[in-house]
Protein backbone atom coordinates (compact mmCIF):
# COMPACT_ATOMS: atom_id res chain seq x y z
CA UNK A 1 68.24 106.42 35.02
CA UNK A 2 69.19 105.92 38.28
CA UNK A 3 69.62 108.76 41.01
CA UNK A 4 72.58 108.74 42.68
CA UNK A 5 72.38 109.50 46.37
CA UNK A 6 73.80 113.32 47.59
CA UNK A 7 76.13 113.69 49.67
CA UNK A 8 76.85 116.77 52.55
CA UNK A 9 80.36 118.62 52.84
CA UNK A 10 81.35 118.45 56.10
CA UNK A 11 80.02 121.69 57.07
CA UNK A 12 76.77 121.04 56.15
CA UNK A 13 76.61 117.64 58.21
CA UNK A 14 77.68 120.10 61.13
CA UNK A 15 74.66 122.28 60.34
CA UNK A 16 72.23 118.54 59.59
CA UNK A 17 73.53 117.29 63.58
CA UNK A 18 73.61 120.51 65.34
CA UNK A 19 70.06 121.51 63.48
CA UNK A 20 67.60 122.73 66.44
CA UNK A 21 65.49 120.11 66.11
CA UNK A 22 68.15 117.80 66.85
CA UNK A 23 70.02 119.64 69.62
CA UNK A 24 66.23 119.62 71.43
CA UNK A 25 65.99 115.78 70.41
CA UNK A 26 69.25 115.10 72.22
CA UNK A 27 68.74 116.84 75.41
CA UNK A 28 65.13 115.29 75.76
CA UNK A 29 67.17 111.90 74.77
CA UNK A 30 69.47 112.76 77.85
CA UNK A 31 66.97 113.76 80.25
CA UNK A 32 64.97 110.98 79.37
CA UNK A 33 67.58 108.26 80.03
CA UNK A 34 68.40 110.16 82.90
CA UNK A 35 65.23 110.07 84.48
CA UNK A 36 64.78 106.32 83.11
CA UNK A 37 68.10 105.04 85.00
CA UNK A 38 67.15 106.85 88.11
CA UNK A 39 63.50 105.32 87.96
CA UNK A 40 65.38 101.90 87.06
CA UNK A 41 67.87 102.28 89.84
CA UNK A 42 65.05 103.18 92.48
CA UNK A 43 63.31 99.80 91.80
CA UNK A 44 66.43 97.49 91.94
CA UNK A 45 67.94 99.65 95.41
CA UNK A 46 64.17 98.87 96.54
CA UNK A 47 63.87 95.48 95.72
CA UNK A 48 67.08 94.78 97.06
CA UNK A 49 66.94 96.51 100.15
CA UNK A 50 63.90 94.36 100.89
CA UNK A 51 65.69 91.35 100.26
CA UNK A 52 68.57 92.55 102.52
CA UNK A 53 66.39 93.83 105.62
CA UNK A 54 64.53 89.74 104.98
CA UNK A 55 68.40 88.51 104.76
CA UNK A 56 69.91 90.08 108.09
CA UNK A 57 66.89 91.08 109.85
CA UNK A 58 67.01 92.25 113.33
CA UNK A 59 64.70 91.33 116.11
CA UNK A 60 62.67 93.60 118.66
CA UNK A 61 62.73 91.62 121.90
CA UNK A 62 59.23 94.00 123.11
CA UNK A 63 56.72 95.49 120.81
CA UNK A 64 58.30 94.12 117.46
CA UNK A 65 59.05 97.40 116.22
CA UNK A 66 61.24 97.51 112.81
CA UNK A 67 64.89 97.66 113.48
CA UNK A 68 65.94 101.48 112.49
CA UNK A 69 68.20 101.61 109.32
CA UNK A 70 69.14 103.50 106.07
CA UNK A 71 67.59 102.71 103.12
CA UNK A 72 69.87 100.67 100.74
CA UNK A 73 70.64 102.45 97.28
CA UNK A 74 72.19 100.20 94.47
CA UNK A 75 75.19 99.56 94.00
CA UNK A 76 77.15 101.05 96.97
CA UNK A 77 74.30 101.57 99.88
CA UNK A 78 75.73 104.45 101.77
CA UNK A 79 78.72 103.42 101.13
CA UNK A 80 82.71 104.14 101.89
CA UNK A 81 81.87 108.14 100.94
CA UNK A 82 79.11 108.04 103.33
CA UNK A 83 81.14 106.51 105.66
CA UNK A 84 84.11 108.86 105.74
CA UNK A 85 84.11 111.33 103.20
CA UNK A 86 81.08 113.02 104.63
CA UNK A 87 80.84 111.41 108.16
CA UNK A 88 81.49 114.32 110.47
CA UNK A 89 77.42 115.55 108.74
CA UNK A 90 76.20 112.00 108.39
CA UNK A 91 77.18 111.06 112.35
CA UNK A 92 75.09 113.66 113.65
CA UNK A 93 71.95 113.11 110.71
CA UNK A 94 71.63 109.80 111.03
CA UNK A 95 71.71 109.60 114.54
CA UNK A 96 69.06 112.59 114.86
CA UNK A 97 67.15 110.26 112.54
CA UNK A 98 66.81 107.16 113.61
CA UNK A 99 68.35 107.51 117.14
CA UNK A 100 71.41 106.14 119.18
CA UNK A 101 71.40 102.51 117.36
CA UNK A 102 70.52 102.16 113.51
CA UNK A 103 72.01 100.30 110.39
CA UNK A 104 73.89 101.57 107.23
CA UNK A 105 74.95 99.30 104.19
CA UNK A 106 78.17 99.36 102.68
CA UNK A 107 77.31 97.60 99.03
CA UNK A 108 75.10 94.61 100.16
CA UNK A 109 76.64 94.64 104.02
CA UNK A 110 75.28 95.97 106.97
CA UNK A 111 76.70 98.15 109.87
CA UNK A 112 75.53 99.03 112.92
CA UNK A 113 77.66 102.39 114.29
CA UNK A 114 77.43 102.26 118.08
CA UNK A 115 79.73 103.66 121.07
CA UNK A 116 78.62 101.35 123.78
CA UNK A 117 81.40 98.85 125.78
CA UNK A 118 78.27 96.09 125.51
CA UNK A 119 78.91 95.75 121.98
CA UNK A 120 83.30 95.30 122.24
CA UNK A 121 83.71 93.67 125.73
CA UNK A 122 84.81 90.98 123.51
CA UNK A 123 86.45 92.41 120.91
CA UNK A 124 89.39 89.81 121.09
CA UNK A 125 86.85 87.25 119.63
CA UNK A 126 85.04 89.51 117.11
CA UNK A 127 85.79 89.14 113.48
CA UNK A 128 86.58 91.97 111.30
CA UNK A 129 84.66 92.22 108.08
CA UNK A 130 86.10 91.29 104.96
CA UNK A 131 88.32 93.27 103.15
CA UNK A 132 86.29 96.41 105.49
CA UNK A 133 83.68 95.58 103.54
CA UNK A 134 84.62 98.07 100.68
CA UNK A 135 84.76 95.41 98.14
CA UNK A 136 87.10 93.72 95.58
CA UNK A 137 89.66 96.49 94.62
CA UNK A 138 90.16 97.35 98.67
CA UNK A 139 91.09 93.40 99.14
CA UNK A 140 93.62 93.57 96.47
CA UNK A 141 95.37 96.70 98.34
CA UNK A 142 94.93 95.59 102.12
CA UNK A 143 92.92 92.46 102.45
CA UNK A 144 95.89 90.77 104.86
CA UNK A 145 97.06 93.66 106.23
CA UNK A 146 97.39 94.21 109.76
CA UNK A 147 94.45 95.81 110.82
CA UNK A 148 91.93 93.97 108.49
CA UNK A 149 92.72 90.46 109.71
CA UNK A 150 91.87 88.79 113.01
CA UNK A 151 92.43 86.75 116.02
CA UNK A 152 95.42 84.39 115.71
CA UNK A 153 96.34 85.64 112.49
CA UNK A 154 95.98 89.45 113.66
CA UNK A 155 98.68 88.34 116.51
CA UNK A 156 100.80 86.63 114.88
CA UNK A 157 101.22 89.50 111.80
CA UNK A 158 100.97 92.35 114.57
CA UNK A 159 103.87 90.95 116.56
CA UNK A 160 106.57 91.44 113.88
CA UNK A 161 105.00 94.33 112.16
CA UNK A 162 104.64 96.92 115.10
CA UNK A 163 108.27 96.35 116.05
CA UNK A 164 109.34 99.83 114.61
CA UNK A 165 106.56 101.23 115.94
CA UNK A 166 106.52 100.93 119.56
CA UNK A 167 107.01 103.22 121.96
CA UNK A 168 110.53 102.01 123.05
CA UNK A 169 111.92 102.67 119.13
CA UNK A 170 110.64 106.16 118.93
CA UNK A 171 113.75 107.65 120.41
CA UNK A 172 115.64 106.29 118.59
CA UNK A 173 113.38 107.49 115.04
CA UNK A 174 113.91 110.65 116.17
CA UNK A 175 116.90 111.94 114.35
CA UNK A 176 115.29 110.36 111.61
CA UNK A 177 112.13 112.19 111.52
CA UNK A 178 114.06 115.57 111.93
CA UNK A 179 116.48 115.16 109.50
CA UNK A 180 113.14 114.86 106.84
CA UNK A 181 111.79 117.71 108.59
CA UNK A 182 114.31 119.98 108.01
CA UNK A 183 114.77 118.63 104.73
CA UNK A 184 111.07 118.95 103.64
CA UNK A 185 110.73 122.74 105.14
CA UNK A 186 113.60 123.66 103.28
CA UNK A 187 111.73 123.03 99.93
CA UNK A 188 108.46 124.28 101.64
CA UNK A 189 110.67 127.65 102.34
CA UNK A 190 112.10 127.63 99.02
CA UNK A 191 108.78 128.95 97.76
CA UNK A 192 106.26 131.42 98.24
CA UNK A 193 103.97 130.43 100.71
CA UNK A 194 105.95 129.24 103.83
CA UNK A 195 108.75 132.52 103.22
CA UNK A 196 105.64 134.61 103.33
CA UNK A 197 104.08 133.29 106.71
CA UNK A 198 101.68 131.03 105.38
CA UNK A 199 101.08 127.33 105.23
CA UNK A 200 98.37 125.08 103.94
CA UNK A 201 98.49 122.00 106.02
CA UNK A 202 96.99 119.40 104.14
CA UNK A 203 98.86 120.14 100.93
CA UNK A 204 101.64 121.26 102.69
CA UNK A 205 102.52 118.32 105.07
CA UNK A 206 100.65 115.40 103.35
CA UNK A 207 104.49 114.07 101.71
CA UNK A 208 106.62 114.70 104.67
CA UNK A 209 104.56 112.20 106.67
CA UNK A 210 104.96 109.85 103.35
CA UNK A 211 109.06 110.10 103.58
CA UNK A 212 109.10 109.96 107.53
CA UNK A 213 107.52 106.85 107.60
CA UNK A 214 109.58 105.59 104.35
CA UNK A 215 112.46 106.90 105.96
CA UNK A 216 111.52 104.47 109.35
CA UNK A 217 110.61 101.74 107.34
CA UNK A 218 113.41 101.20 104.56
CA UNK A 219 116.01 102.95 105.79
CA UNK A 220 118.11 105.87 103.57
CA UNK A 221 116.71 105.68 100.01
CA UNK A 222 118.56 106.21 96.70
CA UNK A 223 117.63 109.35 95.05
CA UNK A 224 116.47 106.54 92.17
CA UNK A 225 114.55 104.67 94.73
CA UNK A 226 112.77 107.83 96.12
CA UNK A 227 111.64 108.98 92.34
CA UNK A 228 110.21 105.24 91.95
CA UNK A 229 108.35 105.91 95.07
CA UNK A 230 107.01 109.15 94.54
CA UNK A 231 105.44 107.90 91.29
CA UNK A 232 103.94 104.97 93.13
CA UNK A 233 102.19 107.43 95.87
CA UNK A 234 99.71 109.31 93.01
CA UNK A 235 98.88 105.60 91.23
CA UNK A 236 97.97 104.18 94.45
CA UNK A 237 95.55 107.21 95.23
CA UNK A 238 94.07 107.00 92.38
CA UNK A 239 92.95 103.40 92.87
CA UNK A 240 92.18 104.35 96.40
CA UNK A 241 89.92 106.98 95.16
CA UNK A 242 87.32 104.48 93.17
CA UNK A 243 87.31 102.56 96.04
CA UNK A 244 85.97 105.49 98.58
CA UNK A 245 83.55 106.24 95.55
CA UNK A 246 82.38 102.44 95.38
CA UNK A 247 80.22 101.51 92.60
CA UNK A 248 80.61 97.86 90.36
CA UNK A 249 84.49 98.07 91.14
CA UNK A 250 83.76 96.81 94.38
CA UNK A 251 82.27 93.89 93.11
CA UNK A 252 84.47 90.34 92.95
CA UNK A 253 83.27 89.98 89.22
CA UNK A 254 84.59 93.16 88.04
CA UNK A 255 88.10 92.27 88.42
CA UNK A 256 87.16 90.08 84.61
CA UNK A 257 86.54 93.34 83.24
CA UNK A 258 89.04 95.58 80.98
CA UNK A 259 88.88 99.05 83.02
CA UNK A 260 91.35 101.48 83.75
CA UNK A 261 91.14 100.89 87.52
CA UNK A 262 91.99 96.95 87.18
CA UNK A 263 94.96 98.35 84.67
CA UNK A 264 95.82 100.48 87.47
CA UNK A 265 96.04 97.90 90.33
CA UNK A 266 97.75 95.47 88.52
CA UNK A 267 100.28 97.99 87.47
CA UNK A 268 100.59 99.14 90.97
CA UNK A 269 101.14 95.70 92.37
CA UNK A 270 103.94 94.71 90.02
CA UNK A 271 105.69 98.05 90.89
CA UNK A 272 105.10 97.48 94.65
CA UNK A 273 106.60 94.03 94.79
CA UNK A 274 109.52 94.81 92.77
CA UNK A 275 110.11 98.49 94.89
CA UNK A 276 110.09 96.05 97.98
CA UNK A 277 112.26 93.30 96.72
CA UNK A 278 114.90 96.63 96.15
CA UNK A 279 113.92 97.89 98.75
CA UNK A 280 115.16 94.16 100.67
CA UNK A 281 118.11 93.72 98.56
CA UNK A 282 119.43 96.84 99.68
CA UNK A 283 118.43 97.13 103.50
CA UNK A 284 120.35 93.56 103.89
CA UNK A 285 123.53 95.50 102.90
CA UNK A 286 122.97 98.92 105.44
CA UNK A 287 124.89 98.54 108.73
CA UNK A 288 121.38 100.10 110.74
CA UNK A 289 119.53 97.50 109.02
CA UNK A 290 115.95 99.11 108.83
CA UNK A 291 113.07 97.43 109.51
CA UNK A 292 112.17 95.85 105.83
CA UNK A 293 115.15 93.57 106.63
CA UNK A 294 113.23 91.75 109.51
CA UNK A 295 109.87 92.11 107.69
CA UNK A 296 111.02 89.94 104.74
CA UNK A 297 112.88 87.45 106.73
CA UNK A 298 109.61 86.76 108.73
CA UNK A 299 108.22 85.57 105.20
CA UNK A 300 111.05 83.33 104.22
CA UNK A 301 110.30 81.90 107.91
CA UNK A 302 106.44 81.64 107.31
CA UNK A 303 105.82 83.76 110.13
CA UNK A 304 103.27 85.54 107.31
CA UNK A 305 102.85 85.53 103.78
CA UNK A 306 103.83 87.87 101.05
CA UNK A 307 100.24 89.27 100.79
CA UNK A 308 100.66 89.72 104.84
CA UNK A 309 103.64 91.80 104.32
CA UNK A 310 102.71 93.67 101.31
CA UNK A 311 99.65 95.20 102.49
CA UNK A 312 101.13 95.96 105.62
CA UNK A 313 103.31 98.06 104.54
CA UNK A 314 100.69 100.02 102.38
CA UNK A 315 98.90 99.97 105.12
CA UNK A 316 101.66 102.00 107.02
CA UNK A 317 101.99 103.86 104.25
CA UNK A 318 99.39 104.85 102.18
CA UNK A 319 96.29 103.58 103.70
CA UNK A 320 97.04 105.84 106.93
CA UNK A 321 98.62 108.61 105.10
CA UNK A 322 95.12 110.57 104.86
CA UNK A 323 94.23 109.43 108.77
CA UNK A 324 97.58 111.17 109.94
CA UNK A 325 97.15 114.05 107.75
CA UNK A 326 94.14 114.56 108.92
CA UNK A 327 95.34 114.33 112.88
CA UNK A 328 98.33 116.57 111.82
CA UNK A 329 96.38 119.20 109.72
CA UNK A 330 93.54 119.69 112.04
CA UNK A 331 95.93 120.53 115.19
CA UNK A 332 97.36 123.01 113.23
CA UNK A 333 93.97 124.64 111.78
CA UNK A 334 92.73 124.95 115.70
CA UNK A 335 96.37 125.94 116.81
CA UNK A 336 95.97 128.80 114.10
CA UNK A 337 92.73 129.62 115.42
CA UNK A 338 93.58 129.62 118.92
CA UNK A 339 97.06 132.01 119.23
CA UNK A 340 96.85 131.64 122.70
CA UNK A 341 97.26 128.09 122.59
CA UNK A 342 100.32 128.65 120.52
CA UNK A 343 101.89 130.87 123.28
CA UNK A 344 101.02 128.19 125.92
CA UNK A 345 103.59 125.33 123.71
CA UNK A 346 105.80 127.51 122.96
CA UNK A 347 106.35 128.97 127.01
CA UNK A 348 106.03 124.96 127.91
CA UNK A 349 108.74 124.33 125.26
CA UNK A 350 111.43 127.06 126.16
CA UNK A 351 110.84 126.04 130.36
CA UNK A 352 111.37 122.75 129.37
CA UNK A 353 115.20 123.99 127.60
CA UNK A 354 115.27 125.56 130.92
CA UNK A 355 114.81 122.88 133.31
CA UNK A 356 117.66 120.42 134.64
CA UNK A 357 116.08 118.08 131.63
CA UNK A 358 116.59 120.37 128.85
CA UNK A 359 119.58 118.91 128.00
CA UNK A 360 117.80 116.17 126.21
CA UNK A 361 114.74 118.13 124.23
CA UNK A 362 114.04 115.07 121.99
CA UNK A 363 112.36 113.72 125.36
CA UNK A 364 109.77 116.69 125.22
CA UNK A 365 108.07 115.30 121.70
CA UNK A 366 107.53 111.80 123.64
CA UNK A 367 106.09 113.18 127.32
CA UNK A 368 102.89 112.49 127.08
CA UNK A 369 101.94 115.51 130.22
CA UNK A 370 103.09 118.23 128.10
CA UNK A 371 100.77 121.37 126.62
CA UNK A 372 101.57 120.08 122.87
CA UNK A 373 100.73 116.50 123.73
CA UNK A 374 97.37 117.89 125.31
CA UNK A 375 96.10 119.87 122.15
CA UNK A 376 97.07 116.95 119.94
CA UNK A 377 94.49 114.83 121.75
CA UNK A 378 91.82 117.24 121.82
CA UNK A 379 92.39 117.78 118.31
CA UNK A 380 91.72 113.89 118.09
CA UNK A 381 88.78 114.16 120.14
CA UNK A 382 87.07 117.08 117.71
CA UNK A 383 87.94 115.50 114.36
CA UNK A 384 88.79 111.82 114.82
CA UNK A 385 91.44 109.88 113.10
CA UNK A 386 88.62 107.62 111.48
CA UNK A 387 84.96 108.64 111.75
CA UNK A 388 83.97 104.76 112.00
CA UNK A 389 85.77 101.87 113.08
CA UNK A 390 86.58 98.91 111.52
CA UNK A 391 83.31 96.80 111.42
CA UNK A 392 83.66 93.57 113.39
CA UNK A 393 81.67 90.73 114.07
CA UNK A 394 79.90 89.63 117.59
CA UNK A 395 80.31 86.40 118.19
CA UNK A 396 77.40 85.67 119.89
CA UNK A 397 73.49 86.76 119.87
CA UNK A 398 72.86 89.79 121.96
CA UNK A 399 70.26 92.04 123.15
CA UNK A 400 70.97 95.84 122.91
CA UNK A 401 69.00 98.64 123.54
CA UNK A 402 66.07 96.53 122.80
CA UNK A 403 66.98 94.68 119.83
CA UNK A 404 68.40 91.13 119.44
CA UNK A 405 71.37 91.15 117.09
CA UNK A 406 72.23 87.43 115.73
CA UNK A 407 75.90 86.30 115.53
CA UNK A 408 77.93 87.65 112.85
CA UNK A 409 76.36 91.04 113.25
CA UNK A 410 78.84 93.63 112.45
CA UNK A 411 79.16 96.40 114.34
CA UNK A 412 81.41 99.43 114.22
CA UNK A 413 82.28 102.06 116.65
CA UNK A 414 80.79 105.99 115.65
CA UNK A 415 84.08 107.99 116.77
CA UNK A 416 82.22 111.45 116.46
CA UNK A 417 79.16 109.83 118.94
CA UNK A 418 82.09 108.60 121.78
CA UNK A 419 83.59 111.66 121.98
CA UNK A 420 81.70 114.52 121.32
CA UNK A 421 78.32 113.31 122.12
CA UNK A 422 78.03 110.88 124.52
C-alpha cells in the first residue's frame, strides 16, 4: 500500500516557514548575501578603478607623485548625489583630503573640481561632457538642451532660446510674474500656515516659480492645460530622482530593459511633445504671442531640432526648478534669521515709493544697487545655485599646479571653493 503524502493547513505552513530555525536561517541568508555583494562589489569598484586611473592617468611634471583622486565605487563612482545632493560636506572633505586639485568619478568619468581662471581662459573652446556625464536617462531629458551642448551649436540654440530671458524683456514679465504671485499667495493664505505667520520656503514656493516661468514661456494657460501640466511636474521628478541616485539606469544598455523608470520616460516624453504641440497650436492664436510661438518656428526653419527645443524648455523648467528654489529659499531662511536685514529692504523699499522714481516701483525689483538685490547675491555666494559646474573639456594639454592634464580632461568649477574659500 502506498502512503500518500500529508499535507499542512495553511496555518500550519505559517508555523513550518516562520519556525525559529528558519527565521534564524533567513536572516543569516540575508546577512550573508549582504556581506557577499558588498565583498563582490569591493573587488569589481577596485578592479575598475585601476583600470580607470591606467585609462585617464594624470602626469606629475616633478617627483612623479600619484595624481590625488577619489576612489571609484561601482556603478556610480561618487556620483550625481555626491556631486550635489551632499556637496556643500563633500566640497570642504574632499578638498581637506586630498588638497586644492583632486579627481572624482561620475560612473566611469572623471572630474577634476577646480576654481582657478588657468583652467577656463578658454572656455569658448572647451567641450561640455556628454549628457553632464550622468548617464543615459539624463540624455533622454536634456542631452540638447541649452546648457549641455557646445560651441557653434551652443550659439546657435542660445540665440533664440534666451530671447525671453534677457534683461531688456524683464519689464515687460513683470505684470506677469505678479499676477501668479498674488494668485499663488492667495492659496498659500487660504490655509493654515501663511494666515498664521509662517512659511516653509521650499515647499511653499517650489510651484510658483514652476507657473511663473510657464506663465513667461506659453503664455495664459487653459485651466485644462495647467492640470496636464501639473501632472507632468511629479512624473518628471520622479525620473529626475533615479538619475541624481545613479546606478545601472545611467547606463546606455539599460534603456533595453523593462523597468519602471524607462516606462516612466517614455511616458513623460509622449506627454511632453504633445503638451508642447498644444501648447504651439494655441500660442499661434494669442494676440501677445508668447515665446513658444518663436521657439517652434525656429524648428520648422532648422535653426534647431525638436530634441534642441524640447529639452530646452525642460531645461527652463524643470531642470532649474530645484537651482532657483534653492536661490529663492535660502534668501529667505537667512532673511528670517537676520530681522535686521529685513528692516534694511523694507526702509530701502518705502524711500524708494518716496523718491521722484517711485512712481514706477516695478523698476526697484530690476536695480541691481538696491539692499534686496545685495542679500540675494550673498545668499548666492553662501549656498550656490549649483555646487559644481558643468564639466567641460580643455582643449589642449596643460600643466596645473604641478600636474599635466592631457586634452579632453574635464574639469568643473567647485562653486563652494570660489566663493567661500578662496
Amino acid at each position: 500500500m502506498m502512503d500518500t503524502p500529508q499535507t499542512h493547513p495553511l496555518h500550519n505552513l505559517t508555523t513550518v516557514i516562520w519556525s525559529p530555525l528558519m527565521g534564524l536561517f533567513l536572516v543569516l541568508l540575508f546577512l550573508g548575501l549582504r556581506l557577499l555583494n558588498r565583498s563582490v562589489n569591493w573587488m569589481l569598484s577596485t578592479a575598475i578603478d585601476a583600470f580607470l586611473s591606467r585609462l585617464h592617468q594624470v602626469r606629475d611634471v616633478g617627483a612623479g607623485k600619484p595624481f590625488p583622486s577619489n576612489r571609484y565605487w561601482f556603478p556610480s563612482g561618487q556620483g550625481d548625489a555626491g556631486k550635489f545632493l551632499h556637496s556643500k560636506e563633500n566640497s570642504v572633505k574632499w578638498q581637506s583630503e586630498y588638497g586644492p586639485i583632486y579627481r572624482i568619478w561620475l560612473g566611469p568619468n572623471p572630474e577634476v573640481p577646480k576654481d582657478v581662471q588657468q583652467v577656463f581662459k578658454d572656455s569658448d573652446k572647451h567641450i561640455k561632457a556628454v549628457n553632464n556625464n550622468s548617464g543615459y536617462i539624463l540624455g533622454q531629458l536634456l542631452g540638447k538642451c541649452v546648457g549641455l551642448v557646445s560651441q557653434n551649436e551652443w550659439k546657435r540654440v542660445r540665440e533664440v532660446s534666451e530671447v525671453a530671458f534677457i534683461r531688456s524683456t524683464v519689464p515687460k514679465n513683470l505684470e506677469i510674474i505678479q499676477k501668479r504671485n498674488v494668485r499663488h499667495f492667495k492659496t498659500l493664505q487660504a490655509g493654515d500656515n501663511l494666515s498664521n505667520g509662517i512659511i516653509y520656503p521650499a515647499a511653499d514656493l517650489k510651484m510658483l516659480l514652476f507657473w511663473i516661468i510657464a506663465d513667461v514661456l506659453y503664455g495664459r494657460l487653459s485651466r485644462e492645460m495647467e492640470n496636464t501640466f501639473a501632472k507632468l511636474a511629479p512624473l518628471r521628478e520622479g525620473i529626475f530622482r533615479k538619475v541624481i541616485e545613479g546606478g545601472l539606469s545611467g547606463f546606455n544598455w539599460s534603456r533595453f530593459f523593462p523597468t519602471d523608470t524607462n516606462k516612466s520616460l517614455e511616458l513623460f516624453k509622449e506627454q511632453w511633445i504633445e503638451f508642447n504641440r498644444d501648447a504651439f497650436d494655441r500660442a499661434i492664436h494669442i494676440v501677445s504671442r508668447p515665446p513658444i510661438a518663436d521657439l517652434y518656428n525656429t524648428v520648422t526653419s532648422d535653426t534647431m531640432n525638436q530634441e534642441h527645443l524640447l529639452h530646452t524648455l525642460d531645461e527652463t523648467l524643470f531642470a532649474n526648478l530645484d537651482v532657483t528654489l534653492g536661490a529663492i529659499s535660502w534668501n529667505l531662511v537667512f532673511l528670517a534669521t537676520y530681522p535686521e536685514h529685513q528692516r534694511r529692504i523694507l526702509d530701502g523699499a518705502r524711500e524708494w515709493k518716496q523718491s521722484p522714481k517711485g512712481g514706477d516701483f516695478n523698476s526697484y525689483f530690476i536695480d541691481s544697487a538696491t539692499y534686496l538685490s545685495a542679500c540675494i547675491l550673498e545668499s548666492s555666494r553662501l549656498r550656490p545655485l549649483a555646487a559644481f559646474s558643468v564639466p567641460q573639456a580643455i582643449p589642449t594639454d596643460r600643466a596645473i599646479n604641478g600636474f599635466l592634464f592631457p586634452a579632453g580632461t574635464n574639469f568643473t568649477v567647485d562653486a563652494y571653493a570660489l566663493n567661500q574659500r578662496n
